[in-house]
Protein backbone atom coordinates (compact mmCIF):
# COMPACT_ATOMS: atom_id res chain seq x y z
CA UNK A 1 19.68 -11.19 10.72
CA UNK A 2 21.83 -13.81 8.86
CA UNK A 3 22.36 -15.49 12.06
CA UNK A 4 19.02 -15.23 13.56
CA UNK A 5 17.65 -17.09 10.28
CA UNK A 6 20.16 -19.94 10.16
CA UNK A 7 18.87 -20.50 13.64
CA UNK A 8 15.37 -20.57 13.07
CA UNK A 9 16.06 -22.57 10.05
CA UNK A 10 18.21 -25.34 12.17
CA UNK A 11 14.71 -24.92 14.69
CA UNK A 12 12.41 -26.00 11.31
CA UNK A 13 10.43 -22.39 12.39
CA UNK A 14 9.13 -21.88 8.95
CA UNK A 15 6.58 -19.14 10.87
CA UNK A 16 9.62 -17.50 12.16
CA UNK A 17 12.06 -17.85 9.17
CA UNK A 18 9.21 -16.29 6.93
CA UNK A 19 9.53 -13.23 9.48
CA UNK A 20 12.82 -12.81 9.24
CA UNK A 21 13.37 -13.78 5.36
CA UNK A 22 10.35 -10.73 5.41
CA UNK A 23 12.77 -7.92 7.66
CA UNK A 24 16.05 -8.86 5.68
CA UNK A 25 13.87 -7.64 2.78
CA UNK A 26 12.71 -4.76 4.13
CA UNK A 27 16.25 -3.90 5.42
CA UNK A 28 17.20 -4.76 1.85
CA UNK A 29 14.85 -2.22 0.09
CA UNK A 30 15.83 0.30 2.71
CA UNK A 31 19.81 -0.16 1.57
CA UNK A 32 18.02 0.09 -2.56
CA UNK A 33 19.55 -3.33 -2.85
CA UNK A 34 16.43 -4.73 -5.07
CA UNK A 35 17.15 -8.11 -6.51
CA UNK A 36 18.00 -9.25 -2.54
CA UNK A 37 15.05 -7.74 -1.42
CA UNK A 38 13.01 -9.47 -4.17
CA UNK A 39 15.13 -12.71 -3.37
CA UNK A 40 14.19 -12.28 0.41
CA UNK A 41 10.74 -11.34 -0.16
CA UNK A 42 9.77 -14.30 -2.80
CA UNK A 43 11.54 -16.40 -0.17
CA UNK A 44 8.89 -15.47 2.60
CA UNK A 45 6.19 -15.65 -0.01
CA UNK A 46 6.81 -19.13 -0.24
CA UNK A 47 7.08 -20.61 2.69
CA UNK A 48 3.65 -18.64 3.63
CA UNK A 49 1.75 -20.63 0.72
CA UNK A 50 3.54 -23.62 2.26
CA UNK A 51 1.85 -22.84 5.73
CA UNK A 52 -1.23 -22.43 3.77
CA UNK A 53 -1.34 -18.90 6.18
CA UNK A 54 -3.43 -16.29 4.34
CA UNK A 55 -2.98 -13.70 6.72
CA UNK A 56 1.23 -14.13 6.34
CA UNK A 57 0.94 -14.69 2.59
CA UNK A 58 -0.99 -11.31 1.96
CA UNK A 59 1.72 -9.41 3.70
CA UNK A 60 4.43 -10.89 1.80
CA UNK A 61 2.52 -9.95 -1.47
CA UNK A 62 1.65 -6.83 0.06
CA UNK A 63 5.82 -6.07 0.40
CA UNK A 64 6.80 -8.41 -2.89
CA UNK A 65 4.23 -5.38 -4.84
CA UNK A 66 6.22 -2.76 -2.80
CA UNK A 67 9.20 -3.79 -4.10
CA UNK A 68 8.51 -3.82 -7.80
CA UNK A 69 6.64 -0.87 -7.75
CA UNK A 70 8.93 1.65 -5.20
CA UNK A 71 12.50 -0.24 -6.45
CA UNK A 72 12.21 -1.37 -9.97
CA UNK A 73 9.73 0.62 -11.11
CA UNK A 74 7.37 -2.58 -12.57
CA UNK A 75 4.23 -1.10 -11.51
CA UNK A 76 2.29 -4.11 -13.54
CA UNK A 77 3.78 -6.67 -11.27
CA UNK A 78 3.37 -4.67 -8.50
CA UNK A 79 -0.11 -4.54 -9.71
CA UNK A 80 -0.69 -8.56 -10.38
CA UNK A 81 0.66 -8.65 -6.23
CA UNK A 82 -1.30 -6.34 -4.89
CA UNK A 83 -4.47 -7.84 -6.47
CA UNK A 84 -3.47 -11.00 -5.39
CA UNK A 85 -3.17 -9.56 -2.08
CA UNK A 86 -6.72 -8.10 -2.27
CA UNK A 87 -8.50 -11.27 -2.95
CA UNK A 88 -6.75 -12.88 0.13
CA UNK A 89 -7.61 -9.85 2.61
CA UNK A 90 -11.53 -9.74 1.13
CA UNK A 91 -11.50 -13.26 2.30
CA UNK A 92 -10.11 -13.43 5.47
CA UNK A 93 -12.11 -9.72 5.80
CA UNK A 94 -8.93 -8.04 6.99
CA UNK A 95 -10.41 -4.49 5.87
CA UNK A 96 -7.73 -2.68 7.33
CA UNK A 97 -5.15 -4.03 5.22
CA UNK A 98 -7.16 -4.24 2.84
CA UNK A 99 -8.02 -0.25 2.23
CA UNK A 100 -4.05 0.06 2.96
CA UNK A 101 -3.70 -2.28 -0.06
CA UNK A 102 -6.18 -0.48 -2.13
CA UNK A 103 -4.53 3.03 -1.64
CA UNK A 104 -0.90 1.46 -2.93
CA UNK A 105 -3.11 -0.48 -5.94
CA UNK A 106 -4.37 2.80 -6.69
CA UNK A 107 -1.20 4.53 -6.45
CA UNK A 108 -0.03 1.55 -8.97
CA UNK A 109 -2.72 2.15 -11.41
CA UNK A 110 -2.14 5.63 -12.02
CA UNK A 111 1.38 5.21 -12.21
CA UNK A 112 0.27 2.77 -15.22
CA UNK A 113 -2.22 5.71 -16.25
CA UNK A 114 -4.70 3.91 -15.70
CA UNK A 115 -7.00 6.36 -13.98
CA UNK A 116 -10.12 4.94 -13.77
CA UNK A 117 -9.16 2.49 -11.96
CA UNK A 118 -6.77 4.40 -9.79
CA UNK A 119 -10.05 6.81 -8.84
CA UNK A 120 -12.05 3.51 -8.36
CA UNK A 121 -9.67 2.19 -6.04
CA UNK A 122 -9.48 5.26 -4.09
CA UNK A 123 -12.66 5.53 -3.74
CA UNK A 124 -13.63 2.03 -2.73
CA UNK A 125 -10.85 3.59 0.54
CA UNK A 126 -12.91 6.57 1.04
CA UNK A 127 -16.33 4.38 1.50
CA UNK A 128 -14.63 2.01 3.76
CA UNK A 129 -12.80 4.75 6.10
CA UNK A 130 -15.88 6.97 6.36
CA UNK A 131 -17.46 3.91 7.44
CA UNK A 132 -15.35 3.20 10.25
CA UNK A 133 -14.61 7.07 10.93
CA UNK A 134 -11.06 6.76 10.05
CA UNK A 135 -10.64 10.77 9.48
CA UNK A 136 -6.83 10.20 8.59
CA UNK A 137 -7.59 7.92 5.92
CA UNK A 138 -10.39 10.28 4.69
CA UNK A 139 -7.56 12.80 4.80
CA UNK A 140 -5.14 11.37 2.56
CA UNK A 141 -7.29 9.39 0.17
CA UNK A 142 -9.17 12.86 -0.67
CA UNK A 143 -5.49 14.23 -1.38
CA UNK A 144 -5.18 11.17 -3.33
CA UNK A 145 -8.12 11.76 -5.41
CA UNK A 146 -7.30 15.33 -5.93
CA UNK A 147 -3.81 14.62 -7.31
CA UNK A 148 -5.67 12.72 -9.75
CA UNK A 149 -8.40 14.94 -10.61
CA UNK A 150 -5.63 17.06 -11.09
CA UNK A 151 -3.54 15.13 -13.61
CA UNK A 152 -6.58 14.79 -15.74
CA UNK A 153 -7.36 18.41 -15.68
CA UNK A 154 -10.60 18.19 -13.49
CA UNK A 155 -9.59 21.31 -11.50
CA UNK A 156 -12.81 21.77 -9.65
CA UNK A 157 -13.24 18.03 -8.75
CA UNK A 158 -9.11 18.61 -7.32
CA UNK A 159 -9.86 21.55 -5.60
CA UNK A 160 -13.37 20.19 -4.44
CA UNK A 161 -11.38 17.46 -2.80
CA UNK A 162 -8.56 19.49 -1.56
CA UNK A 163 -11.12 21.43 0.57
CA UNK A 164 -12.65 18.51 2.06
CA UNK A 165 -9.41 17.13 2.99
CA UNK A 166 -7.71 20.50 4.69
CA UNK A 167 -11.38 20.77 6.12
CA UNK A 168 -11.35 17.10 7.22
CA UNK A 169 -7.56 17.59 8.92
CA UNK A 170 -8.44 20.59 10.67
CA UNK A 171 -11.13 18.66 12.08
CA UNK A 172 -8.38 16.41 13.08
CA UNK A 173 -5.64 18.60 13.86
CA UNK A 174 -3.77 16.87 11.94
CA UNK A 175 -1.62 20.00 10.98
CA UNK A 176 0.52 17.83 8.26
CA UNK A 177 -2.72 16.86 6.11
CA UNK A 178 -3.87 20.33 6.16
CA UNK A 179 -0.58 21.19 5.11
CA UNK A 180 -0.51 18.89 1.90
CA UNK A 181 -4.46 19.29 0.98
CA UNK A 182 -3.77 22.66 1.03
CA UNK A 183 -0.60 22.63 -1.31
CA UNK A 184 -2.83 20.54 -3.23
CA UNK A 185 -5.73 23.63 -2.97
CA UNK A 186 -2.87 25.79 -4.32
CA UNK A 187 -2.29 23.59 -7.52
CA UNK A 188 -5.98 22.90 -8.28
């Protein structure tokens, strides 16, 4: 990848060297090497504000909040990334990405214990996957929301929202939802 990057680099690709600057930071946080990955990552940030290319610049923040939050454990700068992100995907009205960013934000605020927010992100997922009939993502948000319920001792809203998502992936067939909802059924 070292190469490949001095090449595009000699080409004055910034499109391509934020690509590749983006991989070598995924290879890094695959290898748990996290200041490179940061390094990497920050690097493609960059030089996607530079192109002024929201589309490339949400990614990077999207991967920059992986980082912190998966690798160092900084789940408020993970945070400040994703929202970031969020903003950028609303307006471009990338609402794929966008519920895929709101799951990991809420993932981030509960990790912060901030649960409220966590269940309000989740949430916002639900809406936007029931309204495009994304059953998967209706799967595992629900699972979401009932490992929440569950850490605040709401056992009826977590076992509520198991159901729904082991009924939901039977629907499906999606044998490995049904499998977690209902480990999740178990714990409610």
């Amino acid at each position: 990848a070292q190469s490949a990057l001095e090449r595009v680099r000699a080409l004055k690709n910034r499109n391509e060297e934020c690509r590749i600057l983006s991989i070598m930071g995924w290879i890094a946080l695959e290898k748990k090497e996290a200041e490179l990955a940061k390094q990497h990552l920050k690097d493609a940030l960059e030089i996607a504000r530079e192109m002024k290319n929201p589309d490339v610049e949400s990614k990077a923040l999207n991967n920059l909040a992986m980082a912190e939050g998966s690798l160092n454990g900084n789940y408020a700068l993970a945070r400040e990334y994703y929202e970031q992100s969020n903003k950028i995907l609303q307006m471009i009205g990338d609402q794929s990405t966008l519920a895929s960013s709101l799951a990991n934000l809420g993932f981030v605020a509960g990790m912060l214990g901030d649960f409220s927010a966590a269940r309000s992100y989740h949430e916002q997922v639900l809406r936007m996957a029931t309204e495009v009939g994304n059953l998967y993502q209706q799967i595992y948000t629900l699972i979401n929301i009932s490992a929440l319920d569950g850490i605040q001792d709401q056992a009826d809203s977590a076992r509520r929202n198991a159901q729904r998502a082991a009924d939901l992936a039977r629907k499906a067939s999606d044998r490995s939802g049904e499998a977690w909802a209902m480990m999740y059924l178990g714990h409610a």
